[in-house]
Protein backbone atom coordinates (compact mmCIF):
# COMPACT_ATOMS: atom_id res chain seq x y z
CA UNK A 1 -4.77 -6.27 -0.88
CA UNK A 2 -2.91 -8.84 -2.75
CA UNK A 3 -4.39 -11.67 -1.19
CA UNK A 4 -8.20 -10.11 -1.68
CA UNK A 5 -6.74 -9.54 -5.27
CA UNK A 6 -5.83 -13.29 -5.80
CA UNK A 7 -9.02 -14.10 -4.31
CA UNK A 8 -11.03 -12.07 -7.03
CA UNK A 9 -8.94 -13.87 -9.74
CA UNK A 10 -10.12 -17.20 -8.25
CA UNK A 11 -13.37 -16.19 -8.01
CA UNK A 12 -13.23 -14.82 -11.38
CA UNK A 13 -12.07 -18.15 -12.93
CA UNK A 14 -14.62 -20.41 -11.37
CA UNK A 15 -17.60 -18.36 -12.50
CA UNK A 16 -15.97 -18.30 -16.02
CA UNK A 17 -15.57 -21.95 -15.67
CA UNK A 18 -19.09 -22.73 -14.56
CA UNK A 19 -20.73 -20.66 -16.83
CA UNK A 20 -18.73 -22.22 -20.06
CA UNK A 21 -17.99 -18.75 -20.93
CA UNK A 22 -15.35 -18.05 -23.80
CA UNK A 23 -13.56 -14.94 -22.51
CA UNK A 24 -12.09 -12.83 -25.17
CA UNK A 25 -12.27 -9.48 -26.95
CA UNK A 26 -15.75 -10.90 -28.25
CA UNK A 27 -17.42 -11.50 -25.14
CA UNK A 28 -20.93 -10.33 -25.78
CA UNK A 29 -22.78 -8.40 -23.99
CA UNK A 30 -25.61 -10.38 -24.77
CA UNK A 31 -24.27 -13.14 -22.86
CA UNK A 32 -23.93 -11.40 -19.67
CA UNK A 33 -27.04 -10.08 -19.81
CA UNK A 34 -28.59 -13.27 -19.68
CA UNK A 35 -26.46 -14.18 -16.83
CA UNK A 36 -27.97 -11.35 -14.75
CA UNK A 37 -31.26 -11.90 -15.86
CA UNK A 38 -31.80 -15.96 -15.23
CA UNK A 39 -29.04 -16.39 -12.60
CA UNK A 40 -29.06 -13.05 -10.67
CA UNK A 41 -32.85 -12.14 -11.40
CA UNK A 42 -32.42 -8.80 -12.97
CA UNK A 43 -34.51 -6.50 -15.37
CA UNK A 44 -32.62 -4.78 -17.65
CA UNK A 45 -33.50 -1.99 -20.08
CA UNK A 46 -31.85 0.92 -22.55
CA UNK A 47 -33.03 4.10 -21.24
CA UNK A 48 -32.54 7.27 -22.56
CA UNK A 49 -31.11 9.87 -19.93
CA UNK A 50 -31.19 13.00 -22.23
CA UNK A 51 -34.87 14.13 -21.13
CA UNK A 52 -33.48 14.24 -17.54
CA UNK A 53 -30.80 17.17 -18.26
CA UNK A 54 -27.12 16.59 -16.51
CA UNK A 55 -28.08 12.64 -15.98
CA UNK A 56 -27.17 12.19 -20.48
CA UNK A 57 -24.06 11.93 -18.76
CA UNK A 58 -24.59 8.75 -16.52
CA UNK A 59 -23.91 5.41 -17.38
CA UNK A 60 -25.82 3.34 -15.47
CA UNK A 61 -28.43 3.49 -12.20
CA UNK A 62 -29.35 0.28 -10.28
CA UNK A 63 -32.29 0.34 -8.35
CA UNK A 64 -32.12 -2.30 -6.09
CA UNK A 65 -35.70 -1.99 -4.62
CA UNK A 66 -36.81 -3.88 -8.29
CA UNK A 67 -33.05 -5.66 -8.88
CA UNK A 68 -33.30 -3.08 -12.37
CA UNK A 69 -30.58 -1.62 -13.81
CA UNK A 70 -30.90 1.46 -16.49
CA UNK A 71 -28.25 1.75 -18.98
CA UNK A 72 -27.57 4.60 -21.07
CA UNK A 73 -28.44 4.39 -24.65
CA UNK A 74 -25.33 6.11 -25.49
CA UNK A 75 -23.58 3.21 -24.16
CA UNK A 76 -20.53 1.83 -26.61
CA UNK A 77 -20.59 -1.58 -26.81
CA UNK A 78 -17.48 -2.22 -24.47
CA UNK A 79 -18.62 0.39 -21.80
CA UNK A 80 -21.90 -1.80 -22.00
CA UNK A 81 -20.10 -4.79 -21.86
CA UNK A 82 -18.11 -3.75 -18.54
CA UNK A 83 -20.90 -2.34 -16.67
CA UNK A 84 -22.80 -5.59 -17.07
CA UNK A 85 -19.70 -7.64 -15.86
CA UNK A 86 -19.18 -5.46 -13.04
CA UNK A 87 -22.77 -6.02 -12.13
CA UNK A 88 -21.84 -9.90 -11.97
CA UNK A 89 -19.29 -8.82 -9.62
CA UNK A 90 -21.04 -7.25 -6.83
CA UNK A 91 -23.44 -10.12 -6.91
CA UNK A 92 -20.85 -13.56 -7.44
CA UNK A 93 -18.59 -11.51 -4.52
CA UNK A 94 -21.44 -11.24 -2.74
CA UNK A 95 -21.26 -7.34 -2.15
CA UNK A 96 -24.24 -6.13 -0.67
CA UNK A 97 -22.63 -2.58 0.26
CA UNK A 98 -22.61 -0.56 -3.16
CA UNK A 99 -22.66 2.59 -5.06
CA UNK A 100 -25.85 2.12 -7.66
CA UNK A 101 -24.78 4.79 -9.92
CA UNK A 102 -21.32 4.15 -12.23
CA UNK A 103 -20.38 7.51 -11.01
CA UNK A 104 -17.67 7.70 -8.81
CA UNK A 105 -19.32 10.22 -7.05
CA UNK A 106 -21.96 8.02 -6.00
CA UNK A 107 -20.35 6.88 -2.85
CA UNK A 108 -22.04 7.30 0.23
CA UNK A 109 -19.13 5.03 2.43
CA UNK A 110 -15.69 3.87 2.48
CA UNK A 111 -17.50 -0.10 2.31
CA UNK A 112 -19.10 1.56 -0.88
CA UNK A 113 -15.90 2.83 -2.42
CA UNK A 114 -13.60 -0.74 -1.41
CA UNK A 115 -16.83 -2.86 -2.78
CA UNK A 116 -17.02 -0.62 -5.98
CA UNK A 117 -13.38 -1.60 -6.87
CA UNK A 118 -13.76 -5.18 -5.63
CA UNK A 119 -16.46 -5.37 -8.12
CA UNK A 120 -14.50 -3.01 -11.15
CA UNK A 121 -11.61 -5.64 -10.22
CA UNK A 122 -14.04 -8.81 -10.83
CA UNK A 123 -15.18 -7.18 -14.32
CA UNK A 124 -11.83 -6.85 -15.67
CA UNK A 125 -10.36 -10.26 -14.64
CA UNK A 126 -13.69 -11.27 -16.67
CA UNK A 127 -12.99 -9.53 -20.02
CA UNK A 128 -9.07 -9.38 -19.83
CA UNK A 129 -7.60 -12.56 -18.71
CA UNK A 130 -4.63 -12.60 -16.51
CA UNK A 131 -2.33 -15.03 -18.33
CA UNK A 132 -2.25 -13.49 -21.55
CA UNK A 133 -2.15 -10.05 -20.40
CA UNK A 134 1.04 -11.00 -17.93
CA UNK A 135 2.46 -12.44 -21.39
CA UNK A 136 1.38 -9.95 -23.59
CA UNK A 137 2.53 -7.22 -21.10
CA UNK A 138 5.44 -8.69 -19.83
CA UNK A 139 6.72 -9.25 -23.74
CA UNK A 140 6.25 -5.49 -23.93
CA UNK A 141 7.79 -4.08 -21.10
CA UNK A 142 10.87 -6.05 -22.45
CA UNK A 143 10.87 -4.19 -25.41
CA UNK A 144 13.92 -1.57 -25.72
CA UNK A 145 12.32 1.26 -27.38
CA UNK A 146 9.24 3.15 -26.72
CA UNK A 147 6.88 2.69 -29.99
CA UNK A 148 2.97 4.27 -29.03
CA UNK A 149 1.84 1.24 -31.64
CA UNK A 150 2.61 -1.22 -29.49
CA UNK A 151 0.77 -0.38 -26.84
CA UNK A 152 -1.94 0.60 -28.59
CA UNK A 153 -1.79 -3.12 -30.30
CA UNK A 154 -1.40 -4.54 -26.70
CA UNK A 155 -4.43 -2.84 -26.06
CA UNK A 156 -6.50 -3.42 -28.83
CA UNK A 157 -6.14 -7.76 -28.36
CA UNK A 158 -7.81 -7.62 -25.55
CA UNK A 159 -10.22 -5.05 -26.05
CA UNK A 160 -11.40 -1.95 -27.69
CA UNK A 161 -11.72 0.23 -24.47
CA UNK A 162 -8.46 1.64 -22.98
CA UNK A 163 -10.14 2.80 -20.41
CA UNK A 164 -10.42 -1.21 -19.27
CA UNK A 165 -7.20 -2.29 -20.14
CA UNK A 166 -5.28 0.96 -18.24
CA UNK A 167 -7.80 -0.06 -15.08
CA UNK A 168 -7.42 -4.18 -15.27
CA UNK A 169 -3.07 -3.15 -16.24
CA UNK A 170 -2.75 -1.28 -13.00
CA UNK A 171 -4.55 -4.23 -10.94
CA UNK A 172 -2.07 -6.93 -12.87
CA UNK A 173 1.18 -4.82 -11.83
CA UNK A 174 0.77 -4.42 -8.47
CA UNK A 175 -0.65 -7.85 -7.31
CA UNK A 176 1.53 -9.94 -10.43
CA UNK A 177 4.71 -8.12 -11.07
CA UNK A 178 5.80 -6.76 -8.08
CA UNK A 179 5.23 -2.92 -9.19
CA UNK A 180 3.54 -1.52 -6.35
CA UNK A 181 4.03 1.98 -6.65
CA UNK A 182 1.36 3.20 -9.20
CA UNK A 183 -1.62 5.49 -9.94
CA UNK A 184 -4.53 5.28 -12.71
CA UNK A 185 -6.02 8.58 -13.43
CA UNK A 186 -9.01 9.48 -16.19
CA UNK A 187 -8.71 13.41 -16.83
CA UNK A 188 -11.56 15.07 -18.79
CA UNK A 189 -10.76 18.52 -20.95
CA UNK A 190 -14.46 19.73 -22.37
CA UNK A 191 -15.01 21.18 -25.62
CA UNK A 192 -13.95 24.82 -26.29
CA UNK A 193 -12.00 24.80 -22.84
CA UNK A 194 -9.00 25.12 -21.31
CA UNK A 195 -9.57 23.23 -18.27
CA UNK A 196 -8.38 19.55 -17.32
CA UNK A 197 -10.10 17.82 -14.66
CA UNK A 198 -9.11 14.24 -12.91
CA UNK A 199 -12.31 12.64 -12.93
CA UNK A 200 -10.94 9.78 -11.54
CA UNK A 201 -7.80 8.36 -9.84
CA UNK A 202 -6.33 5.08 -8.08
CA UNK A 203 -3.56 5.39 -6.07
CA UNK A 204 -1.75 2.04 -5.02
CA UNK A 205 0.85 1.68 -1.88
CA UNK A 206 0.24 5.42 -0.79
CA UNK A 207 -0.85 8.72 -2.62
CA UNK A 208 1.40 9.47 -5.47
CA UNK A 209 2.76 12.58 -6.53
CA UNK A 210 0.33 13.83 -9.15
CA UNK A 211 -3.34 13.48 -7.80
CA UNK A 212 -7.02 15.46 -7.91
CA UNK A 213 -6.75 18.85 -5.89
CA UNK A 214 -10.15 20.62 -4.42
CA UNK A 215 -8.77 24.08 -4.70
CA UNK A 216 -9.83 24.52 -8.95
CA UNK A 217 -6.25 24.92 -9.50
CA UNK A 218 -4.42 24.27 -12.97
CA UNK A 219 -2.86 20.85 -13.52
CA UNK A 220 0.48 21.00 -15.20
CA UNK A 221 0.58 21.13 -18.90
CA UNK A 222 3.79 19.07 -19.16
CA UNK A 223 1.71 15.77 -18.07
CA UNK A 224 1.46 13.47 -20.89
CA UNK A 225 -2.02 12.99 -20.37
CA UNK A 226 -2.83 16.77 -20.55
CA UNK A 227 -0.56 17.58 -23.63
CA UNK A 228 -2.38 14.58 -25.01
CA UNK A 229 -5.56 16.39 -24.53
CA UNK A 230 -4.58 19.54 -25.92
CA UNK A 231 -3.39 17.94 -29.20
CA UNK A 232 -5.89 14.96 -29.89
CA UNK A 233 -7.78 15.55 -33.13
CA UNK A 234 -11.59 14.98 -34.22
CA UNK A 235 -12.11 10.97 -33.65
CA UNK A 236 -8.37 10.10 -33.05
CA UNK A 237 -6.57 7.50 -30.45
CA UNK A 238 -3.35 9.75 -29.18
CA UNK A 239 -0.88 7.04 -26.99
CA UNK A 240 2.36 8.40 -26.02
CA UNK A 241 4.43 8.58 -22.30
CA UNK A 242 7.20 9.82 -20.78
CA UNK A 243 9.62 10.26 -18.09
CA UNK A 244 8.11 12.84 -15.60
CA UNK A 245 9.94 14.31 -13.26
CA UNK A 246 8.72 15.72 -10.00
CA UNK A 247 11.50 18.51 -9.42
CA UNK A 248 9.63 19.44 -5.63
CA UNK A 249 8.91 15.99 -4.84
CA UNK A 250 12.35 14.71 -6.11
CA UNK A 251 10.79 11.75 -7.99
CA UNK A 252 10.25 10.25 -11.37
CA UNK A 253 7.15 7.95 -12.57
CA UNK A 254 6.83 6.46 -16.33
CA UNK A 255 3.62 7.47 -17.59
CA UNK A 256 2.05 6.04 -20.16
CA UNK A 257 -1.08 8.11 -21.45
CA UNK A 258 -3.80 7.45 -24.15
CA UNK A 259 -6.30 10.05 -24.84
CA UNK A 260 -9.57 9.57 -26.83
CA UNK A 261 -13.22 11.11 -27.18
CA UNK A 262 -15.31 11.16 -24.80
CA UNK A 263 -18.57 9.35 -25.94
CA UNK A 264 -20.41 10.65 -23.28
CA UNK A 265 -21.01 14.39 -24.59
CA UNK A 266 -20.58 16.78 -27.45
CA UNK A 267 -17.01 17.03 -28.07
CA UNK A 268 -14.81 16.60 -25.06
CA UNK A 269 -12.11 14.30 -24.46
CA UNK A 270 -10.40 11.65 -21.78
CA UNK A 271 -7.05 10.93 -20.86
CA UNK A 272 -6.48 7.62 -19.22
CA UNK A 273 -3.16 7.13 -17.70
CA UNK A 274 -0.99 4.92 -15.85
CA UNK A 275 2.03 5.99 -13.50
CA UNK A 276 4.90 3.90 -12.39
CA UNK A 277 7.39 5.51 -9.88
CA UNK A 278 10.94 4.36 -10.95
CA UNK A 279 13.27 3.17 -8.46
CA UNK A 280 16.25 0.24 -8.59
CA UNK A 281 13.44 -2.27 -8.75
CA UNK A 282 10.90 -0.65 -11.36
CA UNK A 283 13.96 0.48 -13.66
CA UNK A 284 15.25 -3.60 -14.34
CA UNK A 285 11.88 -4.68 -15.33
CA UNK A 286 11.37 -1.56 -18.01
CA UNK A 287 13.61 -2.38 -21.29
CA UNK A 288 12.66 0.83 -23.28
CA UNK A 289 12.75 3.18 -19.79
CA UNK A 290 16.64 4.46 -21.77
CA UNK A 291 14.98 4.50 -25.23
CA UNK A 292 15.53 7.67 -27.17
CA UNK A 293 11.49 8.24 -27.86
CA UNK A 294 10.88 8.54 -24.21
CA UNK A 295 11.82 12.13 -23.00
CA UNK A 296 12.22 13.10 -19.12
CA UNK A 297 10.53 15.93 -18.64
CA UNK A 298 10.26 18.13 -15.73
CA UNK A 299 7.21 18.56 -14.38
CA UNK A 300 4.77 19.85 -11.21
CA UNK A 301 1.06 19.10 -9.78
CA UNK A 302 -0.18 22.18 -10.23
CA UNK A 303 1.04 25.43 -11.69
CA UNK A 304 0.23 27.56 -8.07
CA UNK A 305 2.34 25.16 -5.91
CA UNK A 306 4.68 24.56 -8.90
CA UNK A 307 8.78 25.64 -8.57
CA UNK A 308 9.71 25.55 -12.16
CA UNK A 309 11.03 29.00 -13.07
CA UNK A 310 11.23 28.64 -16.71
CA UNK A 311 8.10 26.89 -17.54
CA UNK A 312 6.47 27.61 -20.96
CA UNK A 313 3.42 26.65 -20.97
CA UNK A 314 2.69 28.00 -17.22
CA UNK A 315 -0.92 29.02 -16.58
CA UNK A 316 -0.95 30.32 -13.12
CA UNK A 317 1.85 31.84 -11.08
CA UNK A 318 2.78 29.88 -8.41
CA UNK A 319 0.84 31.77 -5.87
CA UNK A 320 0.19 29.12 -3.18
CA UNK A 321 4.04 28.32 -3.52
CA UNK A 322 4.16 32.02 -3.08
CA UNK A 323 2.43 32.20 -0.03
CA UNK A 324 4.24 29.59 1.58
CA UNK A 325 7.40 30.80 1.45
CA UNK A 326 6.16 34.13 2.59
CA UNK A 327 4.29 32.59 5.16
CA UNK A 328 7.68 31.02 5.92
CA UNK A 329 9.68 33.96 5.74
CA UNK A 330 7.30 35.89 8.59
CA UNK A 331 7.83 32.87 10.98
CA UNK A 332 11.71 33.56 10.33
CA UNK A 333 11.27 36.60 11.03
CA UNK A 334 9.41 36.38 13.88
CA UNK A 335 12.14 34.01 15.67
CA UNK A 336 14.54 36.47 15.00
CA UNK A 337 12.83 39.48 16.61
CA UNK A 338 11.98 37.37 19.67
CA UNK A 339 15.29 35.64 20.23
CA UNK A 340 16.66 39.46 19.53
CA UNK A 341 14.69 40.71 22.43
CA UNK A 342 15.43 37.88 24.91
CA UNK A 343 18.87 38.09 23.87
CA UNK A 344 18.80 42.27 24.21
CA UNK A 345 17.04 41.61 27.98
């Protein structure tokens, strides 16, 4: 993956190179729509997705038959911006295997879900460049106490999306600085409800302790990302992190969170966050993982499978923890009564 990843970079470089592009937190979107139109051959167009009920929600639909792509009106100018640039990617990479919705649900094939991030990859080594963001990032992590401000600052000189910066920072860390144990996730909390989703999630090296379950099950409300959620005010940036601790798992990720509204309907909000398991190698290149503003906290996945006995803000009982130790407790049982009866014979 590294390798692919350096390969993107390269990639990423010449096209910026042979396009005279000046990449910064002003890129225009104007400019890369040109690209797609007179290199690539596209039509673009604004399209209003209201009148077609659930799809005001969509981003984006190719449709490669006429090499169009529909964006959504509702599009903020960096969301615009990205979409475009990851449209450069499928077609400089050469990726003819692709999801033509933004949605990540849109994925018909594993070829579909590898080229999607290929391509997601390409568009942020476009807008966030890789040698600034290893300085700016690296300057940070050296920092010795956790201050939100800074990272929102780090984020905001490169761009004014964190939902770009959290994606293009977990690429950098893995293939640049040697941290390979991470996971992005995007968790949604709608309007008037109670309920977090993950809407989306990147898991590098292997599946990490917190991650999407099928089963509609609460997600702990000691995650960052989720108080975040539950405390973010009308048209407000919330950044914080923290130390969570998996007490089941036995393991403990940094995780920094920053939650925002959600442009994309009437009144709910995102979390984006990154996760970095901490181990002897992770710890040394963290200066502010001892800082006083950065609380462990003990936390689960979800609130059924979850151990903690004196958890406040609980939702659930822990019924599929429950069942498994009762489920547990009839194979014991069942042992005993047989090797009872052999023994009794």
């Amino acid at each position: 993956m590294i390798i692919i990843s350096l390969k993107i970079e390269d990639k990423t470089v010449e096209f910026i190179k042979e396009n005279g592009l000046d990449t910064n937190k002003d890129l225009r979107a104007s400019v890369l729509e040109s690209i797609l139109t007179e290199k690539f051959h596209y039509s673009i167009q604004s399209e209003d997705f209201e009148q077609f009920g659930i799809l005001d929600n969509l981003r984006s639909l190719f449709v490669p038959e006429q090499k169009l792509l529909l964006l959504n009106r509702k599009l903020e100018k960096d969301q615009r911006t990205f979409i475009l640039a990851k449209e450069i990617g499928f077609n400089v990479l050469e990726l003819k295997i692709r999801p033509n919705t933004y949605s990540w649900l849109d994925f018909g094939s594993f070829e579909e879900i590898l080229n999607n991030f290929y391509a997601s990859y390409f568009a942020g080594a476009l807008l966030i460049p890789k040698k600034q963001t290893l300085e700016k990032t690296s300057e940070f992590l050296l920092q010795h106490t956790w201050e939100p401000k800074s990272f929102e600052e780090l984020i905001e000189s490169f761009t004014d999306s964190p939902e770009t910066f959290y994606y293009r920072l977990t690429n950098l860390l893995s293939s640049e600085l040697g941290i390979k144990d991470l996971f992005y996730l995007c968790l949604v909390k709608k309007k008037n409800s109670d309920k977090i989703q993950i809407l989306k999630e990147l898991h590098l090296n292997h599946q990490q302790a917190p991650h999407a379950n099928a089963m509609n099950e609460h997600y702990c409300r000691r995650w960052i990302a989720v108080k975040n959620l539950h405390h973010l005010k009308e048209n407000e940036t919330l950044t914080d992190a923290q130390i969570s601790h998996y007490k089941d798992q036995g393991v403990s990720y940094l995780v920094i969170s920053t939650s925002q509204k959600n442009p994309f309907s009437d009144g709910s909000n995102r979390s984006y966050c990154l996760g970095i398991l901490l181990n002897s190698q992770t710890i040394k290149k963290i200066g502010f993982i001892k800082s006083p503003t950065l609380k462990t906290i003990n936390v689960g996945v979800t609130c059924e499978s979850c151990s903690i006995p004196d958890c406040e803000v609980r939702q659930s009982p822990p019924i599929r923890l429950e069942k498994e130790h009762f489920n547990l407790s009839m194979k014991n049982a069942i042992e005993k009564i047989r090797k009872q009866m052999i023994d009794d014979r």
